[in-house]
PDB file of N, CA and C in Angstrom:
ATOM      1  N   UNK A   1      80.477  77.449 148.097  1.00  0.00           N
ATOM      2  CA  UNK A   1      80.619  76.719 146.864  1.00  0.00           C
ATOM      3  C   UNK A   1      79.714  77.338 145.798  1.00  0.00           C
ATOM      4  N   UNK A   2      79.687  77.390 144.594  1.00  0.00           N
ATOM      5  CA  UNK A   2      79.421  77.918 143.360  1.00  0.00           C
ATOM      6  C   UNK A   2      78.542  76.921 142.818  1.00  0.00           C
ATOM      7  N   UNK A   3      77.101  77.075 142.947  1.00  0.00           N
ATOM      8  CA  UNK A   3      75.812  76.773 142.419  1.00  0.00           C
ATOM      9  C   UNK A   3      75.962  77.084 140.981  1.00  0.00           C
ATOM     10  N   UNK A   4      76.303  75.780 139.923  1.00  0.00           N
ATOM     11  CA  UNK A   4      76.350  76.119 138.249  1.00  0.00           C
ATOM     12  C   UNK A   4      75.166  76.360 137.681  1.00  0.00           C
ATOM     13  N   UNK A   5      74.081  76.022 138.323  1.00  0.00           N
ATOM     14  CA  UNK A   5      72.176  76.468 137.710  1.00  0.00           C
ATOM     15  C   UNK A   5      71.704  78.120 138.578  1.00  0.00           C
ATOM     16  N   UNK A   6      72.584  78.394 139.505  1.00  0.00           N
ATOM     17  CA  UNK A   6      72.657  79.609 139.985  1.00  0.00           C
ATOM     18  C   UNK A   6      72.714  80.989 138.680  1.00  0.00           C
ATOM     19  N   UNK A   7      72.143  80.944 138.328  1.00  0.00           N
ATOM     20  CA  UNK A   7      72.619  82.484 136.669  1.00  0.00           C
ATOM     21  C   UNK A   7      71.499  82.848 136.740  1.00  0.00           C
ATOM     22  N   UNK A   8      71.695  84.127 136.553  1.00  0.00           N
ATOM     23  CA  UNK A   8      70.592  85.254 136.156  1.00  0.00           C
ATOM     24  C   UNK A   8      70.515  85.292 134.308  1.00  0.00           C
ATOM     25  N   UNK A   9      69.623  85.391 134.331  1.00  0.00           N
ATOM     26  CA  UNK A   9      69.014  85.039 132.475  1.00  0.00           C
ATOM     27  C   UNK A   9      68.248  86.332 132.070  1.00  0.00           C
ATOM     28  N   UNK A  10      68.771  86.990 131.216  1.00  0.00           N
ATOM     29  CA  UNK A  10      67.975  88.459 130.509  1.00  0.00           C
ATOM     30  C   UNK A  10      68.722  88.376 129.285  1.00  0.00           C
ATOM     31  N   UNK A  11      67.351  88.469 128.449  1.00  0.00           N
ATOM     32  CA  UNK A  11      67.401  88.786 127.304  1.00  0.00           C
ATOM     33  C   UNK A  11      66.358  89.830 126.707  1.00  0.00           C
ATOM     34  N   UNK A  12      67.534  91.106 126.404  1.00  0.00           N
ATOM     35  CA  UNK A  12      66.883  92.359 126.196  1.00  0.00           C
ATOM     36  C   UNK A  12      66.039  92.151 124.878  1.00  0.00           C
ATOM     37  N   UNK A  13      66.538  91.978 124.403  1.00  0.00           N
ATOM     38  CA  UNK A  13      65.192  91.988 122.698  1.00  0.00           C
ATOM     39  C   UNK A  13      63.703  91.014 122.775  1.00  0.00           C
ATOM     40  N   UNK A  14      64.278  89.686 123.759  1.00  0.00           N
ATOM     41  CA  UNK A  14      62.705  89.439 124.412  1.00  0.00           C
ATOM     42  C   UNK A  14      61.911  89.960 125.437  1.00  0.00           C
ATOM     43  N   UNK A  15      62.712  90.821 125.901  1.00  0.00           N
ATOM     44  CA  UNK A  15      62.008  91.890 127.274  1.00  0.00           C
ATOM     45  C   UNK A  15      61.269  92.807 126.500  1.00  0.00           C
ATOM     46  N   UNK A  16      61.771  93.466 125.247  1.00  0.00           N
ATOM     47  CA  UNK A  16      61.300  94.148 124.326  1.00  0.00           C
ATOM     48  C   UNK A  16      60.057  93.806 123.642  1.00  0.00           C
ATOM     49  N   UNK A  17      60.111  92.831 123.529  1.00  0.00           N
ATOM     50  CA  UNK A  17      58.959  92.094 122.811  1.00  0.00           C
ATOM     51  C   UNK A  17      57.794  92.232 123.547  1.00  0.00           C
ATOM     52  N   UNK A  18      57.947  91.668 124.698  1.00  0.00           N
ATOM     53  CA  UNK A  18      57.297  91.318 126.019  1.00  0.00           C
ATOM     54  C   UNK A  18      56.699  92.521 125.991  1.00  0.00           C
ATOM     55  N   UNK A  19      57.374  94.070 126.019  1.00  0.00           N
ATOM     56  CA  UNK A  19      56.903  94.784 126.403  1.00  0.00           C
ATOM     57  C   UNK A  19      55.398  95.710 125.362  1.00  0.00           C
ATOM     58  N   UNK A  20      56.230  95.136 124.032  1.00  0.00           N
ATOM     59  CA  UNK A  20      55.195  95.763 122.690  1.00  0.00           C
ATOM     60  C   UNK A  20      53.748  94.628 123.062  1.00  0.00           C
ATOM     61  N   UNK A  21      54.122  93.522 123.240  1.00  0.00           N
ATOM     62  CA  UNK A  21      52.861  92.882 123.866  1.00  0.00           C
ATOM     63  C   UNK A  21      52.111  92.927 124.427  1.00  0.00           C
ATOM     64  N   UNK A  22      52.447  93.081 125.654  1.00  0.00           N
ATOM     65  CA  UNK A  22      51.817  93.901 126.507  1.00  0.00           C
ATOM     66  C   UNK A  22      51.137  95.156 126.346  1.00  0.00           C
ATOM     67  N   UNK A  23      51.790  96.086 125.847  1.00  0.00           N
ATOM     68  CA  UNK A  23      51.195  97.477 125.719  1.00  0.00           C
ATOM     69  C   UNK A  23      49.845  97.065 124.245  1.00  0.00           C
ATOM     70  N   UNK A  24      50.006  96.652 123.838  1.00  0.00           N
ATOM     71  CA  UNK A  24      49.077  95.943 122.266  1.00  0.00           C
ATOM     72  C   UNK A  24      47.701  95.299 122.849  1.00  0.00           C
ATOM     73  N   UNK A  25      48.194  94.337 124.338  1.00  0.00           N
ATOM     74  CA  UNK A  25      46.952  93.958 125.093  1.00  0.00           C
ATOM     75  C   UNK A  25      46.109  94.743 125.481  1.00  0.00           C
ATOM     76  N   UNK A  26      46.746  95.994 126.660  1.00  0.00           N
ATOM     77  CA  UNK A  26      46.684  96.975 127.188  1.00  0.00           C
ATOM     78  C   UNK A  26      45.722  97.546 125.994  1.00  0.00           C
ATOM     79  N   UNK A  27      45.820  97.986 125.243  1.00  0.00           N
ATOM     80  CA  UNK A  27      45.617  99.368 124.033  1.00  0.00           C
ATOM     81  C   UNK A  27      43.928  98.124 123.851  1.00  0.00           C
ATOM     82  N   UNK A  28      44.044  96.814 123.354  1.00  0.00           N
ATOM     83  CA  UNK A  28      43.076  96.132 122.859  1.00  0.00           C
ATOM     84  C   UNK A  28      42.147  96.090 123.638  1.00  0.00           C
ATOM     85  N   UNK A  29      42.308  95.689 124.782  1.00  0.00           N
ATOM     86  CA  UNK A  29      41.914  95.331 125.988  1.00  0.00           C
ATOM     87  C   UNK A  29      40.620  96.752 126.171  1.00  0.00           C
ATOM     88  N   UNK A  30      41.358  97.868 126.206  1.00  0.00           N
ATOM     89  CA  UNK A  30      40.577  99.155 126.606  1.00  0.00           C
ATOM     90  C   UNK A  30      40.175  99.784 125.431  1.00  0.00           C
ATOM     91  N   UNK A  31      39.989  99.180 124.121  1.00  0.00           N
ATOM     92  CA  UNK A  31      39.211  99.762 123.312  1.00  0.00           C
ATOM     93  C   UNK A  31      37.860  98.918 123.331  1.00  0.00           C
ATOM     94  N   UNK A  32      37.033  99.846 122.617  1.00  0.00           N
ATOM     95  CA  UNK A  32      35.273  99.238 122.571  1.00  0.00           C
ATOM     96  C   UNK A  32      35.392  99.190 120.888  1.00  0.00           C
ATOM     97  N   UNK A  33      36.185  99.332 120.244  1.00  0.00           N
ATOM     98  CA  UNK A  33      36.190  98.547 118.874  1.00  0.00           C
ATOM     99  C   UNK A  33      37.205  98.787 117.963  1.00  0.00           C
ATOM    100  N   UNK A  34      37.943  97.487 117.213  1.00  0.00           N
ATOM    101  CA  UNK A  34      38.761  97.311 116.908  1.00  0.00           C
ATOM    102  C   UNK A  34      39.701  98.192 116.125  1.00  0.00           C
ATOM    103  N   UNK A  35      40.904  97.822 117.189  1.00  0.00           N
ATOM    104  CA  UNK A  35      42.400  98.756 116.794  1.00  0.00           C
ATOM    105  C   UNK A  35      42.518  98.788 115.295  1.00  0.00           C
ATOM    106  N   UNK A  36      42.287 100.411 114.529  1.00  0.00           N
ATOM    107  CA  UNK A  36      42.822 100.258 113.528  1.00  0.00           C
ATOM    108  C   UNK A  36      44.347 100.133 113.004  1.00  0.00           C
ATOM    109  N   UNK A  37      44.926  99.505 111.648  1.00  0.00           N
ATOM    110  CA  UNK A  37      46.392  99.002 111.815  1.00  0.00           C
ATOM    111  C   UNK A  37      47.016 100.181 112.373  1.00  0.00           C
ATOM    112  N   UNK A  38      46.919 101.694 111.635  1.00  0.00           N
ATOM    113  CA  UNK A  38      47.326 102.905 112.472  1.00  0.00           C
ATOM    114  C   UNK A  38      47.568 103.075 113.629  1.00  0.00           C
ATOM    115  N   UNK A  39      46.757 102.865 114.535  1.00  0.00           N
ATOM    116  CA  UNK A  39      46.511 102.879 115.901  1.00  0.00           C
ATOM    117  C   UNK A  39      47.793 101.653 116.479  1.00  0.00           C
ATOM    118  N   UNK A  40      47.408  99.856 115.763  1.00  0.00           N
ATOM    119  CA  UNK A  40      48.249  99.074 116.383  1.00  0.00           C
ATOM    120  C   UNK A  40      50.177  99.764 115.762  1.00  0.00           C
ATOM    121  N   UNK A  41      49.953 100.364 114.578  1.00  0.00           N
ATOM    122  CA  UNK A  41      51.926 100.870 114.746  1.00  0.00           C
ATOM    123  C   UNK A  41      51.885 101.547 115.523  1.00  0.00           C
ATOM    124  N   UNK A  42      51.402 102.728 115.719  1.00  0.00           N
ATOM    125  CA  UNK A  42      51.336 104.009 116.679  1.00  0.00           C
ATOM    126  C   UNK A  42      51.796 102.993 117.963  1.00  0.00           C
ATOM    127  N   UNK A  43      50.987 102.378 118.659  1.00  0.00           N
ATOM    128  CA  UNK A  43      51.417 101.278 119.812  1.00  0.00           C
ATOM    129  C   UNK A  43      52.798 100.676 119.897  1.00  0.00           C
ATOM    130  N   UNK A  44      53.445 100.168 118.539  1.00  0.00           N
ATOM    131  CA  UNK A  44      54.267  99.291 118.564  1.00  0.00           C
ATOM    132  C   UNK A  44      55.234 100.140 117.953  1.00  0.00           C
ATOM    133  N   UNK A  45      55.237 101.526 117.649  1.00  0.00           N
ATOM    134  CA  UNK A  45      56.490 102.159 117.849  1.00  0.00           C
ATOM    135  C   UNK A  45      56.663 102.749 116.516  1.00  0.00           C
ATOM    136  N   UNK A  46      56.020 101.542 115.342  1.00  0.00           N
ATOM    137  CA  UNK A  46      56.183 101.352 113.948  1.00  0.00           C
ATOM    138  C   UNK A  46      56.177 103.089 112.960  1.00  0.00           C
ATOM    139  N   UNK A  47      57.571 103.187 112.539  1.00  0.00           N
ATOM    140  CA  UNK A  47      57.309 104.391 111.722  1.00  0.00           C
ATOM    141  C   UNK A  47      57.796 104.478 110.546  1.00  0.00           C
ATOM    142  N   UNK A  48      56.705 104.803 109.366  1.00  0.00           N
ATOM    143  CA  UNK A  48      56.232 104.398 108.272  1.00  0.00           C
ATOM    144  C   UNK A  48      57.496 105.303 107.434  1.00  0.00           C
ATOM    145  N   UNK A  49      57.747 104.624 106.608  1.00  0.00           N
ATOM    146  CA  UNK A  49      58.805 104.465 105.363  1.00  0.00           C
ATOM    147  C   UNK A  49      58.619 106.045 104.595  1.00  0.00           C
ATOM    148  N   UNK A  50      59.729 107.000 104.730  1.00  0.00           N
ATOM    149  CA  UNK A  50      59.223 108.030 103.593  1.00  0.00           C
ATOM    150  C   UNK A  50      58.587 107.511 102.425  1.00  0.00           C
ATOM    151  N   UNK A  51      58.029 108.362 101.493  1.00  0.00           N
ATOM    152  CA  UNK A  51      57.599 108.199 100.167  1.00  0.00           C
ATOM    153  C   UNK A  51      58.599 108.884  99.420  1.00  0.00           C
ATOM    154  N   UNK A  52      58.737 108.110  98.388  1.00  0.00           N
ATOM    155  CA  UNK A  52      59.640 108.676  97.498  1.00  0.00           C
ATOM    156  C   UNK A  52      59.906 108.276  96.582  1.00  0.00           C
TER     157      UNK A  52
END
């Protein structure tokens, strides 16, 4: 018989999240003084807007 609360649940863009989080802890965690914003985009992937 077919368990209806039986489902597997993934949601990729919050796994994503999860994961920039994590790595942001990680990065904070093992510095001895505070992430400059540079450093936290560099982490989170973030790449900065041509000038123009």
């Amino acid at each position: 018989m077919h368990d209806q609360f039986d489902v597997t649940l993934e949601d990729s863009d919050l796994l994503g999240e999860v994961e920039l989080t994590t790595n942001l802890i990680i990065a904070a965690s093992e510095s001895e003084v505070r992430l400059s914003t540079d450093e936290i985009d560099r982490i989170l992937g973030v790449v900065p807007l041509p000038r123009g």
